[in-house]
C-alpha atoms as a PDB file:
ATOM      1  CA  UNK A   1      -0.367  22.307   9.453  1.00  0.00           C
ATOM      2  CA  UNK A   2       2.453  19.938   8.821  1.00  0.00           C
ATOM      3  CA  UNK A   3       5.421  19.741   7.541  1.00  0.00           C
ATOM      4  CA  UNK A   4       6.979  18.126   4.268  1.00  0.00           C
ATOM      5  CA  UNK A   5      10.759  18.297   6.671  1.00  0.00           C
ATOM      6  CA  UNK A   6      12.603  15.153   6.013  1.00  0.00           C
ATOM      7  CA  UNK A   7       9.802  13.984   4.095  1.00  0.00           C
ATOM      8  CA  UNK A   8      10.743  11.536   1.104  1.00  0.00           C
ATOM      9  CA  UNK A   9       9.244  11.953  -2.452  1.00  0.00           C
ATOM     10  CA  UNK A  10       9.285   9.531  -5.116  1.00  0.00           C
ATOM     11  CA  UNK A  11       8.056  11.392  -8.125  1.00  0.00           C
ATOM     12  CA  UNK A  12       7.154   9.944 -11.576  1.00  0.00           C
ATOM     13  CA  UNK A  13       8.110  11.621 -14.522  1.00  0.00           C
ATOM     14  CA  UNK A  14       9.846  14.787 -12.723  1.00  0.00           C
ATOM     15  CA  UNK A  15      12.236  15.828 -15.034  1.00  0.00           C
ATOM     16  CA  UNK A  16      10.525  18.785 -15.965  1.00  0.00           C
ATOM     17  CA  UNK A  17       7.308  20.586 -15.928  1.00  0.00           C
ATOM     18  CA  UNK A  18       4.715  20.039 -13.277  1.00  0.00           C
ATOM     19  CA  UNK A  19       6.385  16.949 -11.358  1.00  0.00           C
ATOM     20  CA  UNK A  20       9.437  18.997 -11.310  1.00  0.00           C
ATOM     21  CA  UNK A  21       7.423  22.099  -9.966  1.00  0.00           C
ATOM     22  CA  UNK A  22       5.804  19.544  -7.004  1.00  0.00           C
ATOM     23  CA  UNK A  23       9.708  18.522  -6.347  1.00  0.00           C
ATOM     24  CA  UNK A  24      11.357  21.631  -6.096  1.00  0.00           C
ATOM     25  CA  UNK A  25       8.175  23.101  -3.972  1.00  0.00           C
ATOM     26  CA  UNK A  26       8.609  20.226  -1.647  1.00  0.00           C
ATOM     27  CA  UNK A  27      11.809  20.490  -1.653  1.00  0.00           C
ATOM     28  CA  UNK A  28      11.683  24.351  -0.150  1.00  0.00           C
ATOM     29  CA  UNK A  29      10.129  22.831   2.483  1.00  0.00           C
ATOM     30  CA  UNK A  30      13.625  20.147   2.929  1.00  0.00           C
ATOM     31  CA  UNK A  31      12.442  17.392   1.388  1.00  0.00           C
ATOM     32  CA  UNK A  32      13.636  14.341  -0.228  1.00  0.00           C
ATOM     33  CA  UNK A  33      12.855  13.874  -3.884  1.00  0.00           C
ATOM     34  CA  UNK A  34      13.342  10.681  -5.817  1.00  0.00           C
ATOM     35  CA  UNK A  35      12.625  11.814  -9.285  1.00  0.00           C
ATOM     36  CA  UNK A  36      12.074   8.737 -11.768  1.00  0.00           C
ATOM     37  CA  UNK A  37      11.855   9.805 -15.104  1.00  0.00           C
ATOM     38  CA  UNK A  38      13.697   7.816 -18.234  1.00  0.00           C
ATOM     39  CA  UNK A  39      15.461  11.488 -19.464  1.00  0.00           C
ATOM     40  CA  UNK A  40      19.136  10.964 -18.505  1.00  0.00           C
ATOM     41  CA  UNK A  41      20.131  12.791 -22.153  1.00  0.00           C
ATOM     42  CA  UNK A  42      18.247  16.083 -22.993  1.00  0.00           C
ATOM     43  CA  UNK A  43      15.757  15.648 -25.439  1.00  0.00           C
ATOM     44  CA  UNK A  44      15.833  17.959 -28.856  1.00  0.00           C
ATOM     45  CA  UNK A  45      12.852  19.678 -28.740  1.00  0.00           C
ATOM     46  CA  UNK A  46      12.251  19.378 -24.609  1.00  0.00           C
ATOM     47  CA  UNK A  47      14.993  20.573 -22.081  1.00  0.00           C
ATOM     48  CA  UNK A  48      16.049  18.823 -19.071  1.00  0.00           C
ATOM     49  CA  UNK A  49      17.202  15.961 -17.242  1.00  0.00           C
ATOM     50  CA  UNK A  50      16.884  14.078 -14.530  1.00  0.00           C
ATOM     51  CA  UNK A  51      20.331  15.251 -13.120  1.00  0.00           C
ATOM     52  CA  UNK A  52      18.908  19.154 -14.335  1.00  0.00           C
ATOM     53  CA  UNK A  53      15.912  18.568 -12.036  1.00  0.00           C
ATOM     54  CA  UNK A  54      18.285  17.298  -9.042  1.00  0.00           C
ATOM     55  CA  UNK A  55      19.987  20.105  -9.293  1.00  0.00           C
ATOM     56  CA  UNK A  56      16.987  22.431  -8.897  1.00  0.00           C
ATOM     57  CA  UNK A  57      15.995  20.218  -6.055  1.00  0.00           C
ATOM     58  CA  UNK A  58      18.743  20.852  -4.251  1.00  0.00           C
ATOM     59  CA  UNK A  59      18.934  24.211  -5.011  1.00  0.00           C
ATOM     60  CA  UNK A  60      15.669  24.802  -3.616  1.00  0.00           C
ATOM     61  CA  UNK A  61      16.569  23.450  -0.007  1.00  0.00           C
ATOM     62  CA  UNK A  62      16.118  19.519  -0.294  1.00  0.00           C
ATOM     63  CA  UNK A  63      17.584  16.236  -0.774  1.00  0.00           C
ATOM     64  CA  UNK A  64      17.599  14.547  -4.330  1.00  0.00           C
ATOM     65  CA  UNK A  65      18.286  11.029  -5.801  1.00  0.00           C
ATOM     66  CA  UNK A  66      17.958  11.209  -9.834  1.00  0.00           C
ATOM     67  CA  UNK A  67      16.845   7.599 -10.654  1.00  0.00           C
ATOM     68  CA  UNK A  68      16.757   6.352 -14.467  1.00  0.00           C
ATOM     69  CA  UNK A  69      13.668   4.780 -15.189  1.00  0.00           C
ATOM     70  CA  UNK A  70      11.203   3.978 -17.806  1.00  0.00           C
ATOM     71  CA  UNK A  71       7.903   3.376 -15.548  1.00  0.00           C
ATOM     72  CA  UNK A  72       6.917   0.797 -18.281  1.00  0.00           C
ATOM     73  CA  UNK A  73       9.620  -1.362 -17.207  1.00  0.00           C
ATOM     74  CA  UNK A  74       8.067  -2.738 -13.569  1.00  0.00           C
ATOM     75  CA  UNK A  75      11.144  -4.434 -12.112  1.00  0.00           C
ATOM     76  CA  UNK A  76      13.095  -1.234 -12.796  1.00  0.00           C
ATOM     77  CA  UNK A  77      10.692   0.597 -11.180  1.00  0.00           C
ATOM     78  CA  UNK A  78      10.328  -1.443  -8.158  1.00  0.00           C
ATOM     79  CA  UNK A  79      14.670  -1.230  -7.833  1.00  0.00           C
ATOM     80  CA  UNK A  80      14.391   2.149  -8.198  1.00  0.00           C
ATOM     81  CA  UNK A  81      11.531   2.693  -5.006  1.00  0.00           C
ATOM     82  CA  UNK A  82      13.806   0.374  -3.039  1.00  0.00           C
ATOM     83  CA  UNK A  83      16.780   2.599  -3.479  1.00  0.00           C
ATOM     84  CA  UNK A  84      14.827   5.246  -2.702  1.00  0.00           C
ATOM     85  CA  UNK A  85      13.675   3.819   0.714  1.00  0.00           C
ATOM     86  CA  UNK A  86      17.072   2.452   1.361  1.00  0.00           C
ATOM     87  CA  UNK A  87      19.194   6.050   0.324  1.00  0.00           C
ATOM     88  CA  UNK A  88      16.144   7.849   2.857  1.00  0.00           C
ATOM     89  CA  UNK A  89      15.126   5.348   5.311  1.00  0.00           C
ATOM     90  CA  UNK A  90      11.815   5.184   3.915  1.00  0.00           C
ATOM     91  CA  UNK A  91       8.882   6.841   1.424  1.00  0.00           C
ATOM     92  CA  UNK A  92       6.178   9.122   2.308  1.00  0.00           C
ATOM     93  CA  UNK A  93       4.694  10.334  -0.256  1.00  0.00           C
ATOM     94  CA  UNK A  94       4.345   8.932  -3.904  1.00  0.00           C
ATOM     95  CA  UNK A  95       3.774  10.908  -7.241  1.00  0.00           C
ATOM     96  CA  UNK A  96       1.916   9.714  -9.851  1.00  0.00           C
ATOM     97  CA  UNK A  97       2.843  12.052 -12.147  1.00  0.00           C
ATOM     98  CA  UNK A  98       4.320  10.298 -15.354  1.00  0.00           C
ATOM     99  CA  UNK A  99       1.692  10.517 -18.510  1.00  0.00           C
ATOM    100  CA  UNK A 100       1.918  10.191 -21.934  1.00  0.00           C
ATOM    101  CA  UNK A 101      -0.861  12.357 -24.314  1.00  0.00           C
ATOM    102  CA  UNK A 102      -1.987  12.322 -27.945  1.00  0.00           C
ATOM    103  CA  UNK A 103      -5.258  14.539 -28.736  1.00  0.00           C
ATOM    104  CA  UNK A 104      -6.358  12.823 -31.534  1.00  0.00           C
ATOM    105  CA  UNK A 105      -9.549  10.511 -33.008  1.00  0.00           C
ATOM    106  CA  UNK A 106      -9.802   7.307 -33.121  1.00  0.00           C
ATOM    107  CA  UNK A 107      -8.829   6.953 -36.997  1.00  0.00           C
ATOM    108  CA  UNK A 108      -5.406   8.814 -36.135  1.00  0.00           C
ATOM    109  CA  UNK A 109      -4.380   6.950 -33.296  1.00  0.00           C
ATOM    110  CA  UNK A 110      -1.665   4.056 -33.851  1.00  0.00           C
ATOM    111  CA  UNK A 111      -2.173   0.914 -31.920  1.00  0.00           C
ATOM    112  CA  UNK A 112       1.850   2.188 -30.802  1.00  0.00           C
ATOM    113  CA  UNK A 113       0.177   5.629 -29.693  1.00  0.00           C
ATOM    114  CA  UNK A 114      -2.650   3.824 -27.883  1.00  0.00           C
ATOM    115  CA  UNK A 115      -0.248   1.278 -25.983  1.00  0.00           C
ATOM    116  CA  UNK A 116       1.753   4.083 -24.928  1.00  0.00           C
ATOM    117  CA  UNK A 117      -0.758   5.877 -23.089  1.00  0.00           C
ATOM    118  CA  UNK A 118      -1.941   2.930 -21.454  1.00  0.00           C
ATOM    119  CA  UNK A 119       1.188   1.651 -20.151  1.00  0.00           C
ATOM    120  CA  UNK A 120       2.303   4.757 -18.820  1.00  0.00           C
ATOM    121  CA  UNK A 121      -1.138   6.622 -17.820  1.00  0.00           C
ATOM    122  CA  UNK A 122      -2.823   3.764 -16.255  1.00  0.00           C
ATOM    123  CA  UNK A 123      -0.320   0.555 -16.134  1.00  0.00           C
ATOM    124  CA  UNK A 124       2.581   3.286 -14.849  1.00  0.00           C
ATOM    125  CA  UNK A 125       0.312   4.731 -12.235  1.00  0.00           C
ATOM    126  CA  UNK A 126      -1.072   1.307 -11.199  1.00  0.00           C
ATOM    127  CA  UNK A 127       2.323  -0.283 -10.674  1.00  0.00           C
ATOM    128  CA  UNK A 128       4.307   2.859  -9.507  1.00  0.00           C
ATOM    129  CA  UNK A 129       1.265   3.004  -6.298  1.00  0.00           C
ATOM    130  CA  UNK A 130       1.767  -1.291  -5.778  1.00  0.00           C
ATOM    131  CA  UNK A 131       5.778  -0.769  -5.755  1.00  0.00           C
ATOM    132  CA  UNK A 132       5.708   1.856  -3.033  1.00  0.00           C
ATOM    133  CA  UNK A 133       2.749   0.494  -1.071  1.00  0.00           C
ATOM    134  CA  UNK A 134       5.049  -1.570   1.540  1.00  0.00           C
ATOM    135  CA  UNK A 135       6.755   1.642   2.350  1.00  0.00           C
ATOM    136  CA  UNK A 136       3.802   3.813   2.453  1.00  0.00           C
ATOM    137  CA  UNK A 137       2.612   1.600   4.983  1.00  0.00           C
ATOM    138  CA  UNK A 138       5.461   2.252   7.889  1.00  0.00           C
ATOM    139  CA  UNK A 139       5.138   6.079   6.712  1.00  0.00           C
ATOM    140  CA  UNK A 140       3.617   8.482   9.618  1.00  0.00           C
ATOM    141  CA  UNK A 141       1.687  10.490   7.026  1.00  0.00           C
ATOM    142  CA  UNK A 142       1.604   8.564   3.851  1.00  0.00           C
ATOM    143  CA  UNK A 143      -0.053   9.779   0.713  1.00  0.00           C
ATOM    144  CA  UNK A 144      -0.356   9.203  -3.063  1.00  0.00           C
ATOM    145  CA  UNK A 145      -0.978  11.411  -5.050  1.00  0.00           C
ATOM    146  CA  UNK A 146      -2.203  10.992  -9.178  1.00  0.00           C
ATOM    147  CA  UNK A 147      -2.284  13.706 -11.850  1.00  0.00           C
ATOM    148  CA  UNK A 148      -5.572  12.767 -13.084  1.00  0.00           C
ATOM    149  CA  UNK A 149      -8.808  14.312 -13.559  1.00  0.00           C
ATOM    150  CA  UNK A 150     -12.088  13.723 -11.410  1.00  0.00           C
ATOM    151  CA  UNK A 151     -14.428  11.056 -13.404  1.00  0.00           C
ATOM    152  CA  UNK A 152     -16.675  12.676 -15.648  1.00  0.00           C
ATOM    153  CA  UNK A 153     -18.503  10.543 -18.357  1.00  0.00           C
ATOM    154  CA  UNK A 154     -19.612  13.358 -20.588  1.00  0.00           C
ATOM    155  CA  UNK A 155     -19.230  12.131 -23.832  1.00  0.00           C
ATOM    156  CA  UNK A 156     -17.849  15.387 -25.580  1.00  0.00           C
ATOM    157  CA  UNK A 157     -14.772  14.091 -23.585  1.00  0.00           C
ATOM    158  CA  UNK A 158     -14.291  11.470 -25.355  1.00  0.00           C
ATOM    159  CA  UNK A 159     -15.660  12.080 -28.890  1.00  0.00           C
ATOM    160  CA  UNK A 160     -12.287  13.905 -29.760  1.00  0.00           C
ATOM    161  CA  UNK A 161      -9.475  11.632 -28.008  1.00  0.00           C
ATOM    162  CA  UNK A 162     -11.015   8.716 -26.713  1.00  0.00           C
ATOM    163  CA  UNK A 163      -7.645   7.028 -26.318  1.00  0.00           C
ATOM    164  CA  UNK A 164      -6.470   9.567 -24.114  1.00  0.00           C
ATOM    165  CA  UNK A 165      -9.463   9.603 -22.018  1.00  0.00           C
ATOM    166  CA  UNK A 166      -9.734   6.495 -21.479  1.00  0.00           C
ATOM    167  CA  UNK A 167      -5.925   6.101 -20.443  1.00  0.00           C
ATOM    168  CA  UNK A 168      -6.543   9.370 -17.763  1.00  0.00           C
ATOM    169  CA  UNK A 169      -9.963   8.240 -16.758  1.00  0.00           C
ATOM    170  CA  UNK A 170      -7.621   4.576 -15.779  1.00  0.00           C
ATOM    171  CA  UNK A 171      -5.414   6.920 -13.546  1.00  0.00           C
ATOM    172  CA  UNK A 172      -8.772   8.383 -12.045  1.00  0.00           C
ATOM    173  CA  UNK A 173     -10.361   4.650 -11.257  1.00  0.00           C
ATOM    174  CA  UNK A 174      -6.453   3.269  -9.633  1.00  0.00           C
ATOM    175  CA  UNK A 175      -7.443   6.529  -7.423  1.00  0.00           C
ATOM    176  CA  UNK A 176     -10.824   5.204  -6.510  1.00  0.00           C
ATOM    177  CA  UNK A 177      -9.774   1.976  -6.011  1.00  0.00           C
ATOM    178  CA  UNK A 178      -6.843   2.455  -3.788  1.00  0.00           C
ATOM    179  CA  UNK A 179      -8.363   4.931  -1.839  1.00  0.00           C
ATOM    180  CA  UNK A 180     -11.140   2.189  -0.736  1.00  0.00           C
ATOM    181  CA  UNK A 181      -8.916  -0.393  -0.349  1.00  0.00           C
ATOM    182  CA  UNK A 182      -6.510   1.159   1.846  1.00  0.00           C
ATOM    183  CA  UNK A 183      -8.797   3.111   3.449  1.00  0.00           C
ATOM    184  CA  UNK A 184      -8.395   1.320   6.826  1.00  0.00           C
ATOM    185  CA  UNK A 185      -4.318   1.301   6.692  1.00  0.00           C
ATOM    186  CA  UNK A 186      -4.239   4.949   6.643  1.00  0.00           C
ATOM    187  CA  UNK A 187      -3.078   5.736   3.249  1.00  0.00           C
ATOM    188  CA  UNK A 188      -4.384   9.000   1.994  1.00  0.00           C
ATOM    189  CA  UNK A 189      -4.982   8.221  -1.570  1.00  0.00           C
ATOM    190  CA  UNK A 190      -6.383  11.525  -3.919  1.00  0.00           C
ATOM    191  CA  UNK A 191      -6.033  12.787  -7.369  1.00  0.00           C
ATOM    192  CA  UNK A 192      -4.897  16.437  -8.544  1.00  0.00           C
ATOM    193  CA  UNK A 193      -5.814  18.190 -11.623  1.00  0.00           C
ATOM    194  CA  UNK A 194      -5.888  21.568 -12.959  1.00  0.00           C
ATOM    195  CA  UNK A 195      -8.673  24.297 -13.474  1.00  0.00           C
ATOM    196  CA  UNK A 196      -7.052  26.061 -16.188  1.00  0.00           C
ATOM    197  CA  UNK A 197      -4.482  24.598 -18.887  1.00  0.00           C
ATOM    198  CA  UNK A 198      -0.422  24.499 -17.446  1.00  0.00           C
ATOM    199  CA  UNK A 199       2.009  25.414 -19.726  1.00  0.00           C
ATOM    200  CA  UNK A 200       4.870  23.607 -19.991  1.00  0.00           C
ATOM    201  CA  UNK A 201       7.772  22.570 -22.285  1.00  0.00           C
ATOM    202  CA  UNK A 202       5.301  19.405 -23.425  1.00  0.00           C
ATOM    203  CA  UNK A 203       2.540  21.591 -23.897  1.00  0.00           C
ATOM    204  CA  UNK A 204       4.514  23.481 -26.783  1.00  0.00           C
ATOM    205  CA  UNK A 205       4.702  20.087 -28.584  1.00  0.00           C
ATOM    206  CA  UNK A 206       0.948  20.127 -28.985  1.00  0.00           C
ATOM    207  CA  UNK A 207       1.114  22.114 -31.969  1.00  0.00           C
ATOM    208  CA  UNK A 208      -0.183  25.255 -30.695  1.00  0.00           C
ATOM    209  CA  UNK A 209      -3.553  23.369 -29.925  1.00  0.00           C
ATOM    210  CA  UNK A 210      -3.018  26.577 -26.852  1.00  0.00           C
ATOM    211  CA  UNK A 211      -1.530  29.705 -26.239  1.00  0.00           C
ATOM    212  CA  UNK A 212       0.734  30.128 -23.596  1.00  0.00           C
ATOM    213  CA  UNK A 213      -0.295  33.447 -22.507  1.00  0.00           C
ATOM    214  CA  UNK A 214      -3.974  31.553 -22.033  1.00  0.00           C
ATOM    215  CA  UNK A 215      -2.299  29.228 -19.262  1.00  0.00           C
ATOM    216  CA  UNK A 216      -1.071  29.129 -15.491  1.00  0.00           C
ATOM    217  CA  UNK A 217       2.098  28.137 -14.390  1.00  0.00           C
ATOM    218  CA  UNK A 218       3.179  24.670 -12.954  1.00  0.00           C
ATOM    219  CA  UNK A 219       4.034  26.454  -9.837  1.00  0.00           C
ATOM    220  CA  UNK A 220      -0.466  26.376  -8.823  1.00  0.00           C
ATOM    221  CA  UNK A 221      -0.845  23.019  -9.272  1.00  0.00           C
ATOM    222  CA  UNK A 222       2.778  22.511  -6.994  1.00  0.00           C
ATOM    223  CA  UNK A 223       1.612  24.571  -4.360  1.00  0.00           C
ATOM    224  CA  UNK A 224      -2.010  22.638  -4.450  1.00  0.00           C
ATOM    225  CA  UNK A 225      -0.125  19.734  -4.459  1.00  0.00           C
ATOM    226  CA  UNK A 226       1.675  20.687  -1.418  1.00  0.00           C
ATOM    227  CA  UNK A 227      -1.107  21.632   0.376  1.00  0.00           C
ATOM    228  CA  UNK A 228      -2.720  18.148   0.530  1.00  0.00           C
ATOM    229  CA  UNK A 229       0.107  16.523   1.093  1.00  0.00           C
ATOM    230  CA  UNK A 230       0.277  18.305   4.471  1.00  0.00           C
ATOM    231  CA  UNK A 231      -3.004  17.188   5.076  1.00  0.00           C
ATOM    232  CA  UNK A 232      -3.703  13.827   7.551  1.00  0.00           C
ATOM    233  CA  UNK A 233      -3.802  11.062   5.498  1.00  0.00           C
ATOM    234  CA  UNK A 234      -6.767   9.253   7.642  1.00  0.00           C
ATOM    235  CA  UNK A 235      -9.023  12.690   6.943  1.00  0.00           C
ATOM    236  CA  UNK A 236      -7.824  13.535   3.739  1.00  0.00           C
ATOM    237  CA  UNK A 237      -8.936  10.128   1.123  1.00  0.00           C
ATOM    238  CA  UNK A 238     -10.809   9.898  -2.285  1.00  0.00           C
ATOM    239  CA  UNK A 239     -10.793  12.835  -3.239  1.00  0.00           C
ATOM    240  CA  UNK A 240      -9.918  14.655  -6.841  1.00  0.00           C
ATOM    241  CA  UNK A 241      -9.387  17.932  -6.208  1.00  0.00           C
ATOM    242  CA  UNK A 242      -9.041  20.978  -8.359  1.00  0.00           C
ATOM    243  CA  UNK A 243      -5.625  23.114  -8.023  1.00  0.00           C
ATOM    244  CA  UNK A 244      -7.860  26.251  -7.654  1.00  0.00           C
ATOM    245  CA  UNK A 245     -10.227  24.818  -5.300  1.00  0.00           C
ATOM    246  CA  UNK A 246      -7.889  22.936  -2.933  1.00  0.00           C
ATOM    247  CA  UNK A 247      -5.840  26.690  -2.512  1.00  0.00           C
ATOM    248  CA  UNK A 248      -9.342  28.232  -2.035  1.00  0.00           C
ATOM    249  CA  UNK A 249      -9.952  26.293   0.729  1.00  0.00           C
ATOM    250  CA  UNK A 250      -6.019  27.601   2.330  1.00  0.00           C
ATOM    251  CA  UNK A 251      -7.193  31.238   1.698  1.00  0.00           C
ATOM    252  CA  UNK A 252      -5.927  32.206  -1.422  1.00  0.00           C
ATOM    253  CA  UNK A 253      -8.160  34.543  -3.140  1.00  0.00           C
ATOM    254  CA  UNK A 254      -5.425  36.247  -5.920  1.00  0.00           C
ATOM    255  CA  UNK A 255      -4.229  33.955  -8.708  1.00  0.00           C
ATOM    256  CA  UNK A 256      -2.951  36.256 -11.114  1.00  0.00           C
ATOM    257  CA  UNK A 257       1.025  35.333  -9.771  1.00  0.00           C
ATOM    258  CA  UNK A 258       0.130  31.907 -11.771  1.00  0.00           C
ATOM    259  CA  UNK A 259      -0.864  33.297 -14.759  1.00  0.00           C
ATOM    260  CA  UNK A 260       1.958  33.064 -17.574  1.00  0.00           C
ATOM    261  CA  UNK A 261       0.171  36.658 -18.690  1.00  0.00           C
ATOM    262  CA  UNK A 262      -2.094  38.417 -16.162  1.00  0.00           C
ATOM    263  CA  UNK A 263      -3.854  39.923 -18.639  1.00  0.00           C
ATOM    264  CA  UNK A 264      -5.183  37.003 -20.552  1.00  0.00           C
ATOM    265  CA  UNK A 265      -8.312  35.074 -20.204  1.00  0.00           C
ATOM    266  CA  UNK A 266      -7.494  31.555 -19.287  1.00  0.00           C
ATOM    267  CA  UNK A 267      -8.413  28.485 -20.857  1.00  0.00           C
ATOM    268  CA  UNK A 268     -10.287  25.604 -19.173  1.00  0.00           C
ATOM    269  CA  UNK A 269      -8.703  22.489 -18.759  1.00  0.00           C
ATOM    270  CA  UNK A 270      -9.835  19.412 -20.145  1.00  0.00           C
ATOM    271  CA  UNK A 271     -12.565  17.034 -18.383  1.00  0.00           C
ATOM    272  CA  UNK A 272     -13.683  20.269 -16.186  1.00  0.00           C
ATOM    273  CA  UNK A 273     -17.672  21.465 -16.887  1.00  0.00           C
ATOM    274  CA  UNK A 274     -17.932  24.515 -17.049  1.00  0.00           C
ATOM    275  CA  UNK A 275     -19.406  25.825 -13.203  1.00  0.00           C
END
């Protein structure tokens, strides 16, 4: 299996929660992480920063570089991948982790809420995986990686938040797309998602919609994450793969370290029929 050694990151929206959970894992491994995230102060109700998550970086064993950027502004973005590559000599592996959610119907969703979602979820995603294309391209083992779920056009997914589904289901189609159209360059091109629910600081602000004894930790769908990023990028293409699934198939057959409470049932995440 290979290594993520000297390997460079450049992580949307990795300030906290799961894209800070892929960096730090990563990291252990003494990698470079690039975390872009737009959190330079700490937020009231949601702790850390993207100085806080270089710190845990480097505490874990790698390299960080805490950029400042809102991934709706594209020419920041595209500075920020270019110090990245200049500060590491290159990127490997990109991210796509930055997303913005609101649960609610149609009737409750502000045009602000709806433009929001899209220009993070599917315009961030899209122009995060353009900006870092040219490096991806002299990488050895280059991948991108999207937290988004695999395409599934039951309606009961969208009957309750269409606007979010629609925004994730834009993630999940950049995935196909890319993944075809760079098939022949090399560039592995796959999307992650969880089985269960992940609880994490932005979960909390859901309003309880979940219980965080009915969740898994960050650190499963890091250690997934990890595990497909070691895979070769001209075997490994168009694929969305499950957190639980892709650790299956490394031999992991005990989750109950990533439950928040062993004891619990877990609840499903969304977009995932029941098996």
């Amino acid at each position: 299996m290979r290594s993520l050694q000297g390997k460079t990151l450049f992580i949307t929206g990795g300030s906290r929660g799961i894209g800070l959970a892929i960096a730090c894992r990563a990291a252990s491994e003494g990698a470079n992480v690039a975390i872009a995230a737009k959190t330079e102060r700490e937020h009231p109700r949601l702790p850390g920063t993207i100085y806080t998550a270089a710190g845990k970086i480097e505490a874990a064993g790698g390299k960080a570089l805490p950029l400042a950027v809102d991934i709706r502004d594209v020419g920041r973005l595209q500075q920020a991948v270019a110090e990245t590559a200049d500060r590491f000599g290159g990127i490997d592996i990109l991210i796509n982790n930055a997303s913005a959610i609101f649960l609610a119907g149609t009737e409750q969703t502000s045009m602000k809420r709806f433009d929001l979602m899209q220009q993070v979820n599917l315009r961030g995603t899209f122009a995060a995986s353009q900006a870092a294309l040219p490096f991806l391209k002299n990488a050895g083992n280059p991948h991108i990686l999207t937290l988004s779920p695999p395409l599934n056009l039951a309606p009961r997914w969208f009957r309750n938040h269409t606007a979010y589904t629609i925004s994730k289901y834009g993630m999940s189609m950049t995935v196909l797309g890319l993944a075809e159209e760079f098939r022949g360059q090399g560039i592995a091109v796959n999307a992650l998602w969880p089985k269960t629910v992940i609880h994490t600081d932005a979960l909390a602000m859901l309003g309880g919609l979940v219980r965080a004894e009915n969740c898994r930790t960050p650190d499963i769908v890091a250690d997934a994450a990890v595990a497909v990023l070691k895979r070769d990028s001209r075997s490994c293409n168009g694929n969305f793969f499950v957190d639980e699934d892709v650790l299956w198939e490394e031999g992991v057959t005990d989750f109950s370290c990533y439950a928040v409470d062993p004891g619990q049932s877990l609840y499903p995440d969304l977009f995932l029929d029941p098996e």
